[in-house]
C-alpha atoms as a PDB file:
ATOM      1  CA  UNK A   1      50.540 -71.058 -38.166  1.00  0.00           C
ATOM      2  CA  UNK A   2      49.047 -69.508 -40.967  1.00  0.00           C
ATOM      3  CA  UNK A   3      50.477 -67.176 -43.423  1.00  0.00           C
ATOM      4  CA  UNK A   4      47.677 -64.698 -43.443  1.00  0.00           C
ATOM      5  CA  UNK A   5      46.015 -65.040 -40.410  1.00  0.00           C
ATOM      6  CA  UNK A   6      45.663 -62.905 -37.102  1.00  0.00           C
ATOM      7  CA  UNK A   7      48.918 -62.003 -34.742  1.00  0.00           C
ATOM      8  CA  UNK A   8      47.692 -63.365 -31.382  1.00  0.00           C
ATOM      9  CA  UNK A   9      49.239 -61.530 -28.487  1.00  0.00           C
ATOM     10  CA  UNK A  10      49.211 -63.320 -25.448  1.00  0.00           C
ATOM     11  CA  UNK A  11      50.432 -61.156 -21.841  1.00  0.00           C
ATOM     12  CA  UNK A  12      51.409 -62.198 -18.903  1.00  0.00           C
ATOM     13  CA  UNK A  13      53.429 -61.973 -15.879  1.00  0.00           C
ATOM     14  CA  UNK A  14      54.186 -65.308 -16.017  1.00  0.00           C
ATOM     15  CA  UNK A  15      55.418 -65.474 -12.563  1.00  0.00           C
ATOM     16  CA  UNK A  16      56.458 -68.256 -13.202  1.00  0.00           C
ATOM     17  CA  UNK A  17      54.773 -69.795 -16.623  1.00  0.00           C
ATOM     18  CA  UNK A  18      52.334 -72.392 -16.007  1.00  0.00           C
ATOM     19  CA  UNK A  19      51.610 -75.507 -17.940  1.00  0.00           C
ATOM     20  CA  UNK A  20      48.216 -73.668 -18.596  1.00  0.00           C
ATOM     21  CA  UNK A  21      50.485 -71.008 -20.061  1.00  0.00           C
ATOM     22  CA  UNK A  22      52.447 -72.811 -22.219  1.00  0.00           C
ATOM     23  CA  UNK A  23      49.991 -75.848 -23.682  1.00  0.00           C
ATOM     24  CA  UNK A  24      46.525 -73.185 -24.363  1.00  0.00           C
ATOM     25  CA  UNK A  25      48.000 -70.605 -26.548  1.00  0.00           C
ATOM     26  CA  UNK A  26      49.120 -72.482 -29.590  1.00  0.00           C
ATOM     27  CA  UNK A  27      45.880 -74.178 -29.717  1.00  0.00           C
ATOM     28  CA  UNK A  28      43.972 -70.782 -29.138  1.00  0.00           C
ATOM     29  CA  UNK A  29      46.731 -69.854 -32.543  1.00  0.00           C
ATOM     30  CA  UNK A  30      45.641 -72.996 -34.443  1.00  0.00           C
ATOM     31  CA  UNK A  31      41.596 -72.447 -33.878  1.00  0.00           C
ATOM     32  CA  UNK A  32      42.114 -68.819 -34.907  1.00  0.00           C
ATOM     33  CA  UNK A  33      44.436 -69.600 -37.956  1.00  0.00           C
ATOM     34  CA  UNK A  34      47.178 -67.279 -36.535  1.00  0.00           C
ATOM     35  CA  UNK A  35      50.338 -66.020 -38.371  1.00  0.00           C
ATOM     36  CA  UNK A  36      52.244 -65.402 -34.942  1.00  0.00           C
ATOM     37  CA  UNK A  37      51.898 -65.729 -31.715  1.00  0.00           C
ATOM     38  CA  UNK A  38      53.407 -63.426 -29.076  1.00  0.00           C
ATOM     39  CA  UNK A  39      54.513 -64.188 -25.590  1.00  0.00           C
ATOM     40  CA  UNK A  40      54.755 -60.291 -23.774  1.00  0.00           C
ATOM     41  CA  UNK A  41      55.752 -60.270 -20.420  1.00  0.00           C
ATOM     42  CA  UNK A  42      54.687 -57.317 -18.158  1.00  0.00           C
ATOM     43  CA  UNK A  43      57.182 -55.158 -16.448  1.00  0.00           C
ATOM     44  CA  UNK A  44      54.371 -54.635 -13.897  1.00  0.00           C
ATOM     45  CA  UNK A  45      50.352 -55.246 -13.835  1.00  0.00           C
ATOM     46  CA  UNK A  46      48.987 -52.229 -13.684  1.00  0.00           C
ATOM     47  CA  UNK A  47      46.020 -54.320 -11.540  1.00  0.00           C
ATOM     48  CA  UNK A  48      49.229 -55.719  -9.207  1.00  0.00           C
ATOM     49  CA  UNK A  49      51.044 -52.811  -8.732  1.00  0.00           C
ATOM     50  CA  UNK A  50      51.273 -53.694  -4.934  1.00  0.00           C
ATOM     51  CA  UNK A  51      53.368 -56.530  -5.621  1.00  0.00           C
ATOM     52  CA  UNK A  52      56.463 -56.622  -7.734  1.00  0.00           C
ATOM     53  CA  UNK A  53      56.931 -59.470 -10.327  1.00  0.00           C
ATOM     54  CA  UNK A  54      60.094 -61.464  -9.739  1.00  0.00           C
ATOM     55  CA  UNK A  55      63.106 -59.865 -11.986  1.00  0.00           C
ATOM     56  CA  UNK A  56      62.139 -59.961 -15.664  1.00  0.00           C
ATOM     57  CA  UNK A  57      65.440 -62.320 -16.764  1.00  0.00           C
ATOM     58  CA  UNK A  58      64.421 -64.716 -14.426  1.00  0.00           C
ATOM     59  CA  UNK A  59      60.317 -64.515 -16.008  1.00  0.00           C
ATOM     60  CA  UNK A  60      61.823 -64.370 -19.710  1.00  0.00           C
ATOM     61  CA  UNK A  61      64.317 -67.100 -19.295  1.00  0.00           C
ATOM     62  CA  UNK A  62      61.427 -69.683 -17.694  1.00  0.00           C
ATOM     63  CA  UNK A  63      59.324 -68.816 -20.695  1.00  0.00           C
ATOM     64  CA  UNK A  64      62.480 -69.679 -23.099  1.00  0.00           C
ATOM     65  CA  UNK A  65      62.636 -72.903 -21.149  1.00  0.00           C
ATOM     66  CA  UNK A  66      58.908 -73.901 -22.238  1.00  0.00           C
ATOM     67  CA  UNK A  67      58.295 -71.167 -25.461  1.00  0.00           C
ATOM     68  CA  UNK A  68      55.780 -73.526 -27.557  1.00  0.00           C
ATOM     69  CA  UNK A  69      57.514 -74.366 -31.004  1.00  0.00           C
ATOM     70  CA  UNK A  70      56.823 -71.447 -33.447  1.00  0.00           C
ATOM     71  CA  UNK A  71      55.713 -68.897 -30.703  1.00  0.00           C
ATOM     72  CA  UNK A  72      57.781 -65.708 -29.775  1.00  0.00           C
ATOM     73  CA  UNK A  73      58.946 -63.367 -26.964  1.00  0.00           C
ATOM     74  CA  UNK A  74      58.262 -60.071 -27.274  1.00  0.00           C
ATOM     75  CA  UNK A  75      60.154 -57.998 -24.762  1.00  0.00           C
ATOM     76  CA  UNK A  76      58.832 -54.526 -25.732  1.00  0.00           C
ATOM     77  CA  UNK A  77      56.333 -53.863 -22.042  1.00  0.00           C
ATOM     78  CA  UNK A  78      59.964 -54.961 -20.566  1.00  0.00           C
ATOM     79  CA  UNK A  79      61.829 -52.511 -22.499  1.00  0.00           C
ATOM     80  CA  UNK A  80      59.356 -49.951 -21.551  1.00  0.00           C
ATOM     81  CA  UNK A  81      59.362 -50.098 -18.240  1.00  0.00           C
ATOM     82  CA  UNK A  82      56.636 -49.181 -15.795  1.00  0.00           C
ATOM     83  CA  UNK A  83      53.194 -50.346 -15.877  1.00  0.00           C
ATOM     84  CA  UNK A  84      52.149 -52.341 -19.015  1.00  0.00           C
ATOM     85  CA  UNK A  85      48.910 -51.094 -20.153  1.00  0.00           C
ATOM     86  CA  UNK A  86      47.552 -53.571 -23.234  1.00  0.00           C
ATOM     87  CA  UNK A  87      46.625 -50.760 -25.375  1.00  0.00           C
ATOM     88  CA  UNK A  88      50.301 -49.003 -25.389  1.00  0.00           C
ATOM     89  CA  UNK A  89      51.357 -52.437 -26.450  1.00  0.00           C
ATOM     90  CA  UNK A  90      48.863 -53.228 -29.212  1.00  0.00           C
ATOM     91  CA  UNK A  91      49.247 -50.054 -30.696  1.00  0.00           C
ATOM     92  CA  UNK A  92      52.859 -50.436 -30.548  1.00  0.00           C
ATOM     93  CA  UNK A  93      52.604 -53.403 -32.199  1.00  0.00           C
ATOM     94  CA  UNK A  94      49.845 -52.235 -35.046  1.00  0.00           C
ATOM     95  CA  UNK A  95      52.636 -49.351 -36.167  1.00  0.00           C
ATOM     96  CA  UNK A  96      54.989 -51.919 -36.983  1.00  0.00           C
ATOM     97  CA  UNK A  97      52.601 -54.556 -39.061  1.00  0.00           C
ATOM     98  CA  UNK A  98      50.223 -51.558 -40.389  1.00  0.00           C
ATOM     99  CA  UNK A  99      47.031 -49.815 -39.813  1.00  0.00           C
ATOM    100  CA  UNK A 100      45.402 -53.088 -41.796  1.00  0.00           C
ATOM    101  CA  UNK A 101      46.608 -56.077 -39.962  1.00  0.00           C
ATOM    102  CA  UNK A 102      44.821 -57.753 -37.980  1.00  0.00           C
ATOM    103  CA  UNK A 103      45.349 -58.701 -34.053  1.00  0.00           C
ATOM    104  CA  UNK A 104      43.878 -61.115 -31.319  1.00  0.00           C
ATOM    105  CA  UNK A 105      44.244 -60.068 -27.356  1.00  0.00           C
ATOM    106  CA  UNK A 106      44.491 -63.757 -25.479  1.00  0.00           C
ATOM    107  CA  UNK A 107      43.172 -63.480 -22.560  1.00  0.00           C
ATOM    108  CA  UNK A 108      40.935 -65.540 -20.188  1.00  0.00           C
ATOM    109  CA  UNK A 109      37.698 -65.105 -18.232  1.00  0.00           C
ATOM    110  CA  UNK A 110      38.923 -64.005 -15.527  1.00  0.00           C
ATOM    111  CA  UNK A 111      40.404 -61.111 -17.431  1.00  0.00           C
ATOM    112  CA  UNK A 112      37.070 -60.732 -19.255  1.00  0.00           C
ATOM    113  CA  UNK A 113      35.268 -60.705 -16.083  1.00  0.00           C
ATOM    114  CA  UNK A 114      37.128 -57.144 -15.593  1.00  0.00           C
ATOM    115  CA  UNK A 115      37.505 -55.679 -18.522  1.00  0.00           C
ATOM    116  CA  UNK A 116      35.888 -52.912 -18.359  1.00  0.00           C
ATOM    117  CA  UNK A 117      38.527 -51.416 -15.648  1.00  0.00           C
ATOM    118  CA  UNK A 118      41.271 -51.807 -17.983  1.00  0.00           C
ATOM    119  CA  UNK A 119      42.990 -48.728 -19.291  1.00  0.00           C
ATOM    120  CA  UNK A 120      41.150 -47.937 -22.570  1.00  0.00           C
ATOM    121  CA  UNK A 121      39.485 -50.600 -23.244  1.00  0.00           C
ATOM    122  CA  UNK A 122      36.695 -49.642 -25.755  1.00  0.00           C
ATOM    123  CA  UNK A 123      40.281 -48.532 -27.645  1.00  0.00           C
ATOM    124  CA  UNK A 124      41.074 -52.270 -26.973  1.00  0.00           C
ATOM    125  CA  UNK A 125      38.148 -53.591 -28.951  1.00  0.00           C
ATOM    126  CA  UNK A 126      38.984 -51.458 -32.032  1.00  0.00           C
ATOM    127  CA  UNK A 127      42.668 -52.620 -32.138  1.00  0.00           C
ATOM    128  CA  UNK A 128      42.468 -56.129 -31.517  1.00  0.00           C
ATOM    129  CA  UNK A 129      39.431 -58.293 -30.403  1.00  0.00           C
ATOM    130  CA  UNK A 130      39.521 -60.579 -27.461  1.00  0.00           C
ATOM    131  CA  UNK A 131      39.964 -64.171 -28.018  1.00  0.00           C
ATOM    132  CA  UNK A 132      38.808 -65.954 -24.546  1.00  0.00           C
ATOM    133  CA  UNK A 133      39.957 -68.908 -22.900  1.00  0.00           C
ATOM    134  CA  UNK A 134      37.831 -70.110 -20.035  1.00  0.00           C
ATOM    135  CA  UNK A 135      39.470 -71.141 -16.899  1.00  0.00           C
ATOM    136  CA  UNK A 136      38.521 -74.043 -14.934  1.00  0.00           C
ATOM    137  CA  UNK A 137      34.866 -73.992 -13.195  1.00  0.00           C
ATOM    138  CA  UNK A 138      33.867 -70.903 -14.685  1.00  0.00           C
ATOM    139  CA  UNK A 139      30.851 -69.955 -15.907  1.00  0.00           C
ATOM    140  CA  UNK A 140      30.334 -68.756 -19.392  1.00  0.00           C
ATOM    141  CA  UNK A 141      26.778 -67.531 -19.164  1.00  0.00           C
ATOM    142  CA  UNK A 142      27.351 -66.017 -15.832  1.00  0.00           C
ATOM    143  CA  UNK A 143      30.424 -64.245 -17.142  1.00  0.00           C
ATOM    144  CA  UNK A 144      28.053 -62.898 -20.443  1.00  0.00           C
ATOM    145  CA  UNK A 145      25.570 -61.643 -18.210  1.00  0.00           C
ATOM    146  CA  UNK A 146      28.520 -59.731 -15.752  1.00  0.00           C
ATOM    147  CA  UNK A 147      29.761 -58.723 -19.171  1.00  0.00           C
ATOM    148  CA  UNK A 148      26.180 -57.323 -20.377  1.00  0.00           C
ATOM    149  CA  UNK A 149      26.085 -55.000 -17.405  1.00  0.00           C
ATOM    150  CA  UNK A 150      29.405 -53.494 -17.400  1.00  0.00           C
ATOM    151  CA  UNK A 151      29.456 -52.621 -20.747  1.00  0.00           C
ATOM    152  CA  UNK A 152      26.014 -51.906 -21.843  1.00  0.00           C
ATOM    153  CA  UNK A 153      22.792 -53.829 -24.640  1.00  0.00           C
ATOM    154  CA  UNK A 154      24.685 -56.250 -26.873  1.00  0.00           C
ATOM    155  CA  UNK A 155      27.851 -56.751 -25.329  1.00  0.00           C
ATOM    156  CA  UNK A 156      27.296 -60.171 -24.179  1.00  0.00           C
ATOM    157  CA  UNK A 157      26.812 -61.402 -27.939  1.00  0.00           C
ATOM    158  CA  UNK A 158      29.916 -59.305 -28.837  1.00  0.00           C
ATOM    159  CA  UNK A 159      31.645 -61.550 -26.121  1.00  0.00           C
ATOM    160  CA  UNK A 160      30.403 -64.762 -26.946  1.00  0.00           C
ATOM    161  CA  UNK A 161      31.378 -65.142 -30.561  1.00  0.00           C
ATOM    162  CA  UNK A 162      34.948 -64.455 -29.009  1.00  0.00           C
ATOM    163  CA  UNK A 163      35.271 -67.876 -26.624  1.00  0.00           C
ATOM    164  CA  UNK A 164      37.074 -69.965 -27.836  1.00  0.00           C
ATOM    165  CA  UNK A 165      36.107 -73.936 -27.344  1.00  0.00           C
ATOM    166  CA  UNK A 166      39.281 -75.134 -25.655  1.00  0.00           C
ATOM    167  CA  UNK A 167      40.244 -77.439 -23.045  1.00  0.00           C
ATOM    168  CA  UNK A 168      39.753 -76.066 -19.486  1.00  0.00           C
ATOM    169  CA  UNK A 169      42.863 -76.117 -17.500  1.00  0.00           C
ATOM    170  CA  UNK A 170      43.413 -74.984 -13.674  1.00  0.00           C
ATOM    171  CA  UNK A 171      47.017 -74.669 -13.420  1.00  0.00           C
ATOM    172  CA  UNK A 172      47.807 -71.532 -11.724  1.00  0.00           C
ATOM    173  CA  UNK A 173      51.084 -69.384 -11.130  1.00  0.00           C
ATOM    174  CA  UNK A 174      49.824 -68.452  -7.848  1.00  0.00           C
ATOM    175  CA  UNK A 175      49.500 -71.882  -6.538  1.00  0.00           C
ATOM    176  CA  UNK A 176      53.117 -72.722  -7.263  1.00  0.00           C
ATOM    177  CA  UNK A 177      54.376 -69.146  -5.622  1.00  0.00           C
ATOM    178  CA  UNK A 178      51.900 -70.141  -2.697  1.00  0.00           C
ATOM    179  CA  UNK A 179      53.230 -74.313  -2.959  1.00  0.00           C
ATOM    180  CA  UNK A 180      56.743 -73.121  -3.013  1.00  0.00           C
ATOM    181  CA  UNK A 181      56.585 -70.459  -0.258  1.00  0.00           C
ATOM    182  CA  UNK A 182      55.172 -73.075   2.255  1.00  0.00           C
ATOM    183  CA  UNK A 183      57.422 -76.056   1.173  1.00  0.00           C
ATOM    184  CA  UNK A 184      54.629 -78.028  -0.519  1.00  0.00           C
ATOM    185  CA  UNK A 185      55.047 -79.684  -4.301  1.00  0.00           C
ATOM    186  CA  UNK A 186      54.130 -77.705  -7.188  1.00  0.00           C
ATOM    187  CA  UNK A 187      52.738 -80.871  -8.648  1.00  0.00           C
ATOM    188  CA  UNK A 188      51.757 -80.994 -12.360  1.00  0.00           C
ATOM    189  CA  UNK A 189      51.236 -76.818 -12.328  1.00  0.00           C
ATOM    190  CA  UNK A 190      54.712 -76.347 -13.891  1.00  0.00           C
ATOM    191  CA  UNK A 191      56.678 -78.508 -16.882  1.00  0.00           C
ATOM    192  CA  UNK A 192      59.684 -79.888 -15.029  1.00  0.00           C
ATOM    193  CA  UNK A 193      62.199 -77.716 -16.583  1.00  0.00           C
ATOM    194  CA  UNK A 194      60.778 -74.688 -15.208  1.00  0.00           C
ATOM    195  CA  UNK A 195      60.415 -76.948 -11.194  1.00  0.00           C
ATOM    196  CA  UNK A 196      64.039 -77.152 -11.816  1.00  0.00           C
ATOM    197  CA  UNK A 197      64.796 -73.417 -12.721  1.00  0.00           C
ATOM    198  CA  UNK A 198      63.162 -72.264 -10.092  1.00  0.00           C
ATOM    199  CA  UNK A 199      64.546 -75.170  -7.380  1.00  0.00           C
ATOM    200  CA  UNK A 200      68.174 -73.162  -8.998  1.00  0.00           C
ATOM    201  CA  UNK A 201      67.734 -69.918  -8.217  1.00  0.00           C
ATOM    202  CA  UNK A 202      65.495 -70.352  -4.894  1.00  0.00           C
ATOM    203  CA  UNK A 203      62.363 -68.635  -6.209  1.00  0.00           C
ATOM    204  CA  UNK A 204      59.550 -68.006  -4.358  1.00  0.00           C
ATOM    205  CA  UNK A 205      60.615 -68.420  -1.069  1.00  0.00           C
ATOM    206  CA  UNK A 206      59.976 -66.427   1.159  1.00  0.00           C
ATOM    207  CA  UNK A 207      58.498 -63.799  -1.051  1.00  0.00           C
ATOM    208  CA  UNK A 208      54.889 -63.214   0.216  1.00  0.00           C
ATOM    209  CA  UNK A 209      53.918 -63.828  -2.758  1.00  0.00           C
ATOM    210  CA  UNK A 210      51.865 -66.444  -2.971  1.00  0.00           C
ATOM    211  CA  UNK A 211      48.136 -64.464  -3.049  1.00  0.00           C
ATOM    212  CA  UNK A 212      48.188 -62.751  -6.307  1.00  0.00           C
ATOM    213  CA  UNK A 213      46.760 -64.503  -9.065  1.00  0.00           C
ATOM    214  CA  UNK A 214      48.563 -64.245 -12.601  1.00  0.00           C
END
């Protein structure tokens, strides 16, 4: 981390935190020369309001388990309550550190790809820019050209000076709710601390939970 740099703030259900979770972040931080970088947990999606996250102290205290060194959890979209729109929390955020600092929104493609349906979001762009992280397989110049047409001449350039050249990683949370829920392994998708957590307190099971991506 870097004194002066940007506050990255990464959101998330993470239902339960992946390895992808915990290993991409700091190294998104470190390319962008971050001062801090927050962990926010959603009360609730406002994309998944159809199906509940599993109880926040049971999210929050996986994350603890695997919080990369020098990262924080910020609780405030808990606190809050209710669907966790990005712009309530970025704002919230900016009127602590001041109209002048400045912010990164983690997110990856597949939250790019839909951008343009979140709550706000030209608001979004004048708070805090995206910083992308591209998910397995996916396309990048497919995704610019998606990007071009949903939100209009010289988006996709906008876009493309925010990817960031990271490792591409596949672990997903809804694997390991699907794995879990049919009694397979969760493989390498979860550090073993977090397998264990969950094995505890007999997550997953049972949940029909297993087909929404996070």
């Amino acid at each position: 981390m870097t004194e002066h740099g940007p506050v990255v703030v990464f959101g998330g259900s993470f239902d339960p935190p992946t390895r992808a979770h915990v290993e991409l972040p700091p190294l998104a931080a470190a390319a962008l020369g971050a001062s801090r970088l927050l962990y926010v947990p959603a009360a609730i999606s406002p994309h998944k309001t159809e199906t509940p996250p599993t109880p926040a102290d049971h999210r929050v205290a996986m994350l603890r388990l695997v919080l990369p060194e020098g990262a924080e959890i910020d609780t405030r979209e808990l606190d809050r309550g209710g669907p966790s729109f990005a712009i309530e929390t970025l704002e919230s955020i900016q009127s602590e550190l001041g109209d002048s600092s400045d912010m990164r929104l983690l997110i990856g493609t597949d939250q790019a790809a839909v951008f343009h349906r979140w709550h706000r979001w030209q608001d979004i762009l004048g708070v805090a820019a995206p910083a992308v992280m591209v998910r397995g397989d996916d396309g990048v110049e497919q995704l610019l050209t998606e990007i071009e047409l949903q939100q209009g001449s010289g988006a996709a350039n906008r876009w493309r000076a925010w990817i960031l050249n990271l490792p591409r990683m596949t672990h997903s949370s809804t694997r390991v709710r699907a794995g879990i829920e049919s009694d397979s392994l969760m493989d390498d998708d979860v550090h073993p601390s977090v397998a264990a957590y969950i094995e505890a307190h007999d997550l997953y099971r049972g949940c029909g939970c297993g087909d929404v991506d996070t």
